[in-house]
Protein backbone atom coordinates (compact mmCIF):
# COMPACT_ATOMS: atom_id res chain seq x y z
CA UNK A 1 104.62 91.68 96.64
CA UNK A 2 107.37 93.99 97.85
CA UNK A 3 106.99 94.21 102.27
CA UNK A 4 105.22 97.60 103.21
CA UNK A 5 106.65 100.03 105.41
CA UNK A 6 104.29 102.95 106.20
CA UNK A 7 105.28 106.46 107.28
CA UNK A 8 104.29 108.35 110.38
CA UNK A 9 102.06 110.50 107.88
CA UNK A 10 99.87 107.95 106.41
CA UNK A 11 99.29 105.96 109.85
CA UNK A 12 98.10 108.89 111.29
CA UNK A 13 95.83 109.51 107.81
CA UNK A 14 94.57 106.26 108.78
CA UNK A 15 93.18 107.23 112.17
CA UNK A 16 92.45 110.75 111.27
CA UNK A 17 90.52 109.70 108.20
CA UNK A 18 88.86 106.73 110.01
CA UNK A 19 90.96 103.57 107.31
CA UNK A 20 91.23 100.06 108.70
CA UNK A 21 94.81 99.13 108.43
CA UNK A 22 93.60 96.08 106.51
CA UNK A 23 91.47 97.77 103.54
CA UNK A 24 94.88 99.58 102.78
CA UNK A 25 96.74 96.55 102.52
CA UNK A 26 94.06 95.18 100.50
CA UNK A 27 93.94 98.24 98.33
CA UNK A 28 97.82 97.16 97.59
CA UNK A 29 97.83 93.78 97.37
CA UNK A 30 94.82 93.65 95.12
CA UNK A 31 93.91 97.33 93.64
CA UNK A 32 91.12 97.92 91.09
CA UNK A 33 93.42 100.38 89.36
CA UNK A 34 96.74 101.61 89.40
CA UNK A 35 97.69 105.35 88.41
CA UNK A 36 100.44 108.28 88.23
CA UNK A 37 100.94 110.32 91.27
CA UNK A 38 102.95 113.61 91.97
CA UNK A 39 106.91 113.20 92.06
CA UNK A 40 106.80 110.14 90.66
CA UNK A 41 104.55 108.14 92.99
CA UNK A 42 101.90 105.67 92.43
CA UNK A 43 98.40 105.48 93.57
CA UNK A 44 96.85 102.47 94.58
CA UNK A 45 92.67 102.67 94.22
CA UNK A 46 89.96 100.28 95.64
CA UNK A 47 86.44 100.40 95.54
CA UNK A 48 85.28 99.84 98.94
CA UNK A 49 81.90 99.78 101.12
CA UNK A 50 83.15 102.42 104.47
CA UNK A 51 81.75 101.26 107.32
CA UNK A 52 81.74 104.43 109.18
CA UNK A 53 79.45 106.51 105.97
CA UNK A 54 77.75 103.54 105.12
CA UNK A 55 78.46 104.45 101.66
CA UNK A 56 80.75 103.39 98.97
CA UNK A 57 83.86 104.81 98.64
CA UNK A 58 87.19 105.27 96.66
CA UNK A 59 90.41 104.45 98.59
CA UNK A 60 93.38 105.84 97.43
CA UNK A 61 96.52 104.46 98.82
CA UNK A 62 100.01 107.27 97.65
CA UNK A 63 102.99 105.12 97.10
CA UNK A 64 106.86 105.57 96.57
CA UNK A 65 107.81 102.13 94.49
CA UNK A 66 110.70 102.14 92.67
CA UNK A 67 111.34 98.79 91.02
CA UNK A 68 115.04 98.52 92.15
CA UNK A 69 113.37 99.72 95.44
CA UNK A 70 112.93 96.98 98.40
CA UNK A 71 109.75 98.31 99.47
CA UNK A 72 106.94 100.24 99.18
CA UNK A 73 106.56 103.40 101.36
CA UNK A 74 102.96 104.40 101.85
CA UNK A 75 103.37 108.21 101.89
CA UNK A 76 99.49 109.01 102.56
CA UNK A 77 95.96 107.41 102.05
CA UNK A 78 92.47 109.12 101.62
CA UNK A 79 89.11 108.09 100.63
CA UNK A 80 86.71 110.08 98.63
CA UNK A 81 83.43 109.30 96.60
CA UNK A 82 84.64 111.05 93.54
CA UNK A 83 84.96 108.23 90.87
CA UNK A 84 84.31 110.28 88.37
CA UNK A 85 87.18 112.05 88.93
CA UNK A 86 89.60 109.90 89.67
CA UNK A 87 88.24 106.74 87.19
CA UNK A 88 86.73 108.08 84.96
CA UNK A 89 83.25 106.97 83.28
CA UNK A 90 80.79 105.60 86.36
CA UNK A 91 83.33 104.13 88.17
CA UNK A 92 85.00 102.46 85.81
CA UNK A 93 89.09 102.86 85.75
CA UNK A 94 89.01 104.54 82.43
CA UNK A 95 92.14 105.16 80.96
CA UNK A 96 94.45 103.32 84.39
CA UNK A 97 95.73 100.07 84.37
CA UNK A 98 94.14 97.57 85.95
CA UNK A 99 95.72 96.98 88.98
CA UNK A 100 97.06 93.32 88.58
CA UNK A 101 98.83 94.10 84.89
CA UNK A 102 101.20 95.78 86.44
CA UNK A 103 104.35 94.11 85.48
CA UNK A 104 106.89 94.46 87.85
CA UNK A 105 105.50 94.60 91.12
């Protein structure tokens, strides 16, 4: 895995939108899906239990990762309980990759 350098934006997401550091990196390093973002980005998504709602939640972790880049930049990072919308089915990733058959990275 390619080291992770975050951007002011998304480590202020993560205390705004009360994210341990650590389910992010998780999210990365072992996503249930990975999708097509805006401008070329990725998304990183994880299924996740929040311990602040109590509830489980969708974590979805924006990414610039070119594969002649170095890195990946973390642009921004949200969670919402919208699978539906974002995995289609009941949860399920739908018509995504699964996060580790992504060749590449």
């Amino acid at each position: 895995m390619k080291p992770i350098r975050w951007t002011r934006h998304a480590l202020d997401a993560l205390g705004d939108r009360a994210i341990d550091r650590a389910e992010a990196e998780l999210a990365l390093r072992s996503p249930d899906a990975i999708g097509q973002a805006a401008r070329g980005r990725l998304v990183y998504m994880r299924r996740f239990v929040d311990p602040v709602l109590g509830d489980r939640m969708l974590l979805r972790v924006i990414v610039e990762d070119d594969d002649d880049a170095e890195e990946q930049v973390v642009v921004t990072i949200y969670k919402t309980s919208r699978f539906y919308k974002y995995l289609g089915g009941n949860g399920h990733e739908g018509d995504l990759r699964p996060g580790n058959g992504r060749s590449g990275h």
